[in-house]
N, C-alpha and C. Protein backbone atom coordinates (compact mmCIF):
# COMPACT_ATOMS: atom_id res chain seq x y z
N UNK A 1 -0.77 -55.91 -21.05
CA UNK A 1 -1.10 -56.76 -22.15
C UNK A 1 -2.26 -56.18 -22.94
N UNK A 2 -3.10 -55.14 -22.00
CA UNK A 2 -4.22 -55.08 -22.93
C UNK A 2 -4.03 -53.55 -23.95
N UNK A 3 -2.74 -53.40 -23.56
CA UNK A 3 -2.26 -51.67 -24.28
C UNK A 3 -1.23 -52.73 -25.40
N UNK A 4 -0.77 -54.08 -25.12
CA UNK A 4 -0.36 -54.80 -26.73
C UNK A 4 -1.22 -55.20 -27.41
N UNK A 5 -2.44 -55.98 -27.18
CA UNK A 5 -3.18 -56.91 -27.64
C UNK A 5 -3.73 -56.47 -28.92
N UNK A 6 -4.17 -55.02 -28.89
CA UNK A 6 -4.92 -54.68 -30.28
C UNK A 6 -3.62 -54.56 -30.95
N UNK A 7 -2.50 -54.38 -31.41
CA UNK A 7 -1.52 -54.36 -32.03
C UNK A 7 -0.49 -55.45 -32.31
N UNK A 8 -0.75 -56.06 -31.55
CA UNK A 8 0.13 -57.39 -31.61
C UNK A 8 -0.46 -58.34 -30.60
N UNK A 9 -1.58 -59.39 -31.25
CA UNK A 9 -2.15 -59.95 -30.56
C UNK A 9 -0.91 -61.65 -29.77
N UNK A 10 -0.25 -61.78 -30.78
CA UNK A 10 0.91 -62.63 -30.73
C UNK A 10 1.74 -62.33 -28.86
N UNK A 11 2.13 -61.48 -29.34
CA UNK A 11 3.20 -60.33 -28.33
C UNK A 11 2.65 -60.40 -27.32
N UNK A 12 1.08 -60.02 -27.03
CA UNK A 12 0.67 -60.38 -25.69
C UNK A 12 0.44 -61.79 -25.18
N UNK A 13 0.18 -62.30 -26.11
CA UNK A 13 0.03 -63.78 -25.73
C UNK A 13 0.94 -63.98 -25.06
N UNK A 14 2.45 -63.83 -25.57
CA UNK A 14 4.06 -64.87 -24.98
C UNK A 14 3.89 -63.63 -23.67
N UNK A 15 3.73 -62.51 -23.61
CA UNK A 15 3.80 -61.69 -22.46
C UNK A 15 3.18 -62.63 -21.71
N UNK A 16 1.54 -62.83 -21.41
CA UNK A 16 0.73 -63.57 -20.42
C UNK A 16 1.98 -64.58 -20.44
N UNK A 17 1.80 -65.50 -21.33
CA UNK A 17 2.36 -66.93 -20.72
C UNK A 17 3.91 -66.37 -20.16
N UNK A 18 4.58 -65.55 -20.30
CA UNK A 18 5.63 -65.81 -19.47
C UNK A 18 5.51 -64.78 -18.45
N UNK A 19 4.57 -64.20 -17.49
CA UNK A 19 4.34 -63.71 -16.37
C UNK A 19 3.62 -64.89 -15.76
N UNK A 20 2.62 -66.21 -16.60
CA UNK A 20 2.04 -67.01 -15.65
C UNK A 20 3.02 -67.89 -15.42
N UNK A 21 3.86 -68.22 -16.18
CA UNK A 21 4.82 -69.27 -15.65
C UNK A 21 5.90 -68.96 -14.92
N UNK A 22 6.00 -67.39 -14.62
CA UNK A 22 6.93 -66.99 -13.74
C UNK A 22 5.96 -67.13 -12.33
N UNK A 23 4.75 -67.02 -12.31
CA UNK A 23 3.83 -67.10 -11.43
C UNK A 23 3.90 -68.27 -10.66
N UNK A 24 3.95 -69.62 -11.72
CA UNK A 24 4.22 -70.57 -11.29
C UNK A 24 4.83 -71.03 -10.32
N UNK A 25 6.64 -70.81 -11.20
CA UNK A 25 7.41 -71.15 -10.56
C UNK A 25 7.81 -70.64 -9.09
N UNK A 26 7.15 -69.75 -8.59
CA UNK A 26 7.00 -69.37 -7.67
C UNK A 26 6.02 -70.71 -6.50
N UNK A 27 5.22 -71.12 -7.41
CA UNK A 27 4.73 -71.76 -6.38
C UNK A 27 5.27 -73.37 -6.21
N UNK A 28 6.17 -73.23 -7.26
CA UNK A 28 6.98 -74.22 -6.97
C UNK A 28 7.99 -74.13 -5.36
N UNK A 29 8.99 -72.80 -5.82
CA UNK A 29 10.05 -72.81 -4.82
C UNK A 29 9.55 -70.94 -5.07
N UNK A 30 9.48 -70.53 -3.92
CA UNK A 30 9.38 -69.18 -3.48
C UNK A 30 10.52 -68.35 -3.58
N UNK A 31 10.72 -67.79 -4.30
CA UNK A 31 12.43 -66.60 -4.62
C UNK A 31 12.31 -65.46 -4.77
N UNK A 32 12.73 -64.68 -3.74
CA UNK A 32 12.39 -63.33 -4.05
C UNK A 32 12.88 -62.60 -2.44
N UNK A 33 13.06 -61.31 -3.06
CA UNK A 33 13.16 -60.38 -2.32
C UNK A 33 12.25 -59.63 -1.46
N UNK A 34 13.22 -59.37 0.02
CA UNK A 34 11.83 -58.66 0.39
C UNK A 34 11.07 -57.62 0.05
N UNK A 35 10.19 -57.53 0.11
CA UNK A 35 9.07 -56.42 -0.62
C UNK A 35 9.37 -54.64 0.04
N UNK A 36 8.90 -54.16 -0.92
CA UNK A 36 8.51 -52.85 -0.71
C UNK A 36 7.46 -52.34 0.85
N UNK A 37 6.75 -53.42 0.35
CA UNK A 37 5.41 -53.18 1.62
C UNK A 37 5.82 -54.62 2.01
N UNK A 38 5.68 -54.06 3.87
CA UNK A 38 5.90 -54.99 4.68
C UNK A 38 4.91 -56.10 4.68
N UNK A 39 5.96 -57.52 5.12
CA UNK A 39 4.95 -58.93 4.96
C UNK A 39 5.17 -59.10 3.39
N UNK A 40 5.53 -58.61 2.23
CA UNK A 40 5.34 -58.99 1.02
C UNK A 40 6.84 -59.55 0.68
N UNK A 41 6.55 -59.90 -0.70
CA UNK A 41 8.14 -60.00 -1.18
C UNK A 41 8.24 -59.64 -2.59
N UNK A 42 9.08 -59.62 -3.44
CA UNK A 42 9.18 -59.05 -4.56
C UNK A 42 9.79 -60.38 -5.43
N UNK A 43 9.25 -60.54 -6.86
CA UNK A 43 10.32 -61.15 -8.04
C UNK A 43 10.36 -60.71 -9.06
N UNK A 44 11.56 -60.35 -9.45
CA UNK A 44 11.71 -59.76 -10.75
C UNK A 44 11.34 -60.92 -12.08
N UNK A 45 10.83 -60.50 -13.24
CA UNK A 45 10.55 -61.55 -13.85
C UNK A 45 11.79 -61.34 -14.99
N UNK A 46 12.48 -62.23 -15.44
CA UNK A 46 13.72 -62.26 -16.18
C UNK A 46 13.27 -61.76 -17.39
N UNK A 47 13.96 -61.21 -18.12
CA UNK A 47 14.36 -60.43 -18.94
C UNK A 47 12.91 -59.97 -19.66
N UNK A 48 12.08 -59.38 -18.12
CA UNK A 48 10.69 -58.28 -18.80
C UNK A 48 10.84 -57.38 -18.04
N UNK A 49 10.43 -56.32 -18.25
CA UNK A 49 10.29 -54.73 -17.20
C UNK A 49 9.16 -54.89 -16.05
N UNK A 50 8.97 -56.34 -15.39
CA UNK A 50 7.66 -56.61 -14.72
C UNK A 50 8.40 -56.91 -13.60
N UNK A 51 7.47 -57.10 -12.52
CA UNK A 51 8.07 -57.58 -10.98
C UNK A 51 6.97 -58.12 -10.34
N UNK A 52 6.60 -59.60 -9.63
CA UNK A 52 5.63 -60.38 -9.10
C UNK A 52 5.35 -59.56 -7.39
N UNK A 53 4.84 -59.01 -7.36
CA UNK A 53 4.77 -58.79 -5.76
C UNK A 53 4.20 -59.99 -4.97
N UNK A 54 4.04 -60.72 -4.14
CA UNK A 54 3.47 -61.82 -3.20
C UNK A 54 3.69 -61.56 -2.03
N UNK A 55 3.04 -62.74 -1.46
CA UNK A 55 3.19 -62.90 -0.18
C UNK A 55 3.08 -64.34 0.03
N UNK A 56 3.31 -64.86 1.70
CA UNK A 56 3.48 -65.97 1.79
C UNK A 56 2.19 -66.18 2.77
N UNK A 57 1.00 -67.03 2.63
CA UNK A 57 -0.18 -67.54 3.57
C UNK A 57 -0.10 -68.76 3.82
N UNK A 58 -0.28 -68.81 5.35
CA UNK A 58 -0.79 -70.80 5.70
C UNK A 58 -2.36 -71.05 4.35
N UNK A 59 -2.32 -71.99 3.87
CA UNK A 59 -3.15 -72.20 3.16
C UNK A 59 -3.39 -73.87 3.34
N UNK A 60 -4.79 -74.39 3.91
CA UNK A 60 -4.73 -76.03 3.98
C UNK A 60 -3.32 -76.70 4.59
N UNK A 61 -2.84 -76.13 5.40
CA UNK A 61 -1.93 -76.26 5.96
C UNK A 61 -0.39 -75.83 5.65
N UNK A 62 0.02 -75.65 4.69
CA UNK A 62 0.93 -75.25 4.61
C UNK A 62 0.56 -73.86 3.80
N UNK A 63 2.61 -73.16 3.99
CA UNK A 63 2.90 -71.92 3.28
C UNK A 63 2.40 -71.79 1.91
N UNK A 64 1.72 -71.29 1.58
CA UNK A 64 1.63 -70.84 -0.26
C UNK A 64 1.81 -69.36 -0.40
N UNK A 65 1.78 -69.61 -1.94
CA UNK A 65 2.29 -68.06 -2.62
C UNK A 65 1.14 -67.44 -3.54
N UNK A 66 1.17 -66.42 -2.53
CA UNK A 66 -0.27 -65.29 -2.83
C UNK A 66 0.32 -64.42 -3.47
N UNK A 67 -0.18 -64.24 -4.74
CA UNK A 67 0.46 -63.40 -5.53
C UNK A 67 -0.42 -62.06 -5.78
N UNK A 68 -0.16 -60.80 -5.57
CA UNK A 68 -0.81 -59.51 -5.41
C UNK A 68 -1.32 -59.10 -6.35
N UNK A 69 0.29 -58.36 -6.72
CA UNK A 69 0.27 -57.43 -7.99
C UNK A 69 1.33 -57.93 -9.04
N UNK A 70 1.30 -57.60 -10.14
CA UNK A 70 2.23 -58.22 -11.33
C UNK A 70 2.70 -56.12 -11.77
N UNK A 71 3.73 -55.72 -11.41
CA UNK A 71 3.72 -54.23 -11.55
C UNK A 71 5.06 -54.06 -12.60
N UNK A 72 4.56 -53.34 -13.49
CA UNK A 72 5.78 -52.15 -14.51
C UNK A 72 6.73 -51.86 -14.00
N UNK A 73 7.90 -51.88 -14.01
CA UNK A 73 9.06 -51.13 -13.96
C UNK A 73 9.14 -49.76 -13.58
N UNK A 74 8.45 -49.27 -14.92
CA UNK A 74 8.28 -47.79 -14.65
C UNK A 74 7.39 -47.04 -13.98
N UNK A 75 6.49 -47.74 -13.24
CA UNK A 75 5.75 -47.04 -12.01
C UNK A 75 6.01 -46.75 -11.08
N UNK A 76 5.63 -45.66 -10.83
CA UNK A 76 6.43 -44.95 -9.40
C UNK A 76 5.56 -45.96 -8.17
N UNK A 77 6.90 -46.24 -6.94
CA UNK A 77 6.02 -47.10 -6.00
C UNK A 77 6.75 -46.94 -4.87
N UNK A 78 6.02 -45.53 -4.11
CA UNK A 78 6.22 -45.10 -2.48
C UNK A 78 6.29 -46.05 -2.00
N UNK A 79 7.15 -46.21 -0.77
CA UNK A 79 7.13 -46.77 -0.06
C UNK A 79 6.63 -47.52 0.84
N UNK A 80 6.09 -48.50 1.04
CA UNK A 80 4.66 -49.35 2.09
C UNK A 80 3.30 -49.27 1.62
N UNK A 81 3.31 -48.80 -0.14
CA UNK A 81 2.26 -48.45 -0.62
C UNK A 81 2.56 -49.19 -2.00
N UNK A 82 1.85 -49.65 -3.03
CA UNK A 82 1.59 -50.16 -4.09
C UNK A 82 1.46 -49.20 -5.11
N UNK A 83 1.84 -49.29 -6.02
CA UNK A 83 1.97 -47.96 -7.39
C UNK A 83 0.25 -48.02 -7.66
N UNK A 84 -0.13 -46.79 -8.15
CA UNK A 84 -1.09 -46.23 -8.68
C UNK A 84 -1.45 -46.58 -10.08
């Protein structure tokens, strides 16, 4: 967002809001694949080149959704390791 913002301050805006409300809905109902790195899980965010990495923690008693990394498409991402 911050390689759109000086150019299209608009563009990043709807970017943020639709990675936080994909964020959200996660903590609504948890969907996703298992992760790259073990213990995590993966969500693709619909129709952006982004992917939610999380995880799941007891939190105040129950499961919640710990959300990591928000990662590019096009970053390279070894295996059991997080892109650079």
């Amino acid at each position: 967002m911050a390689f759109i913002a000086p150019d299209n301050p608009a563009a990043a805006r709807r970017l943020a809001d639709r990675i936080r409300d994909a964020g959200r809905s996660l903590g609504e109902m948890a969907t996703g694949r298992p992760g790259r790195v073990t213990g995590t899980y993966e969500k693709p965010i619909s129709r952006l080149p982004y992917i939610i990495a999380y995880e799941l923690r007891p939190i105040a008693g129950r499961e919640s959704v710990v959300i990591l990394y928000v990662i590019h498409t096009s970053r390279d991402w070894p295996p059991e390791e997080w892109p650079n």
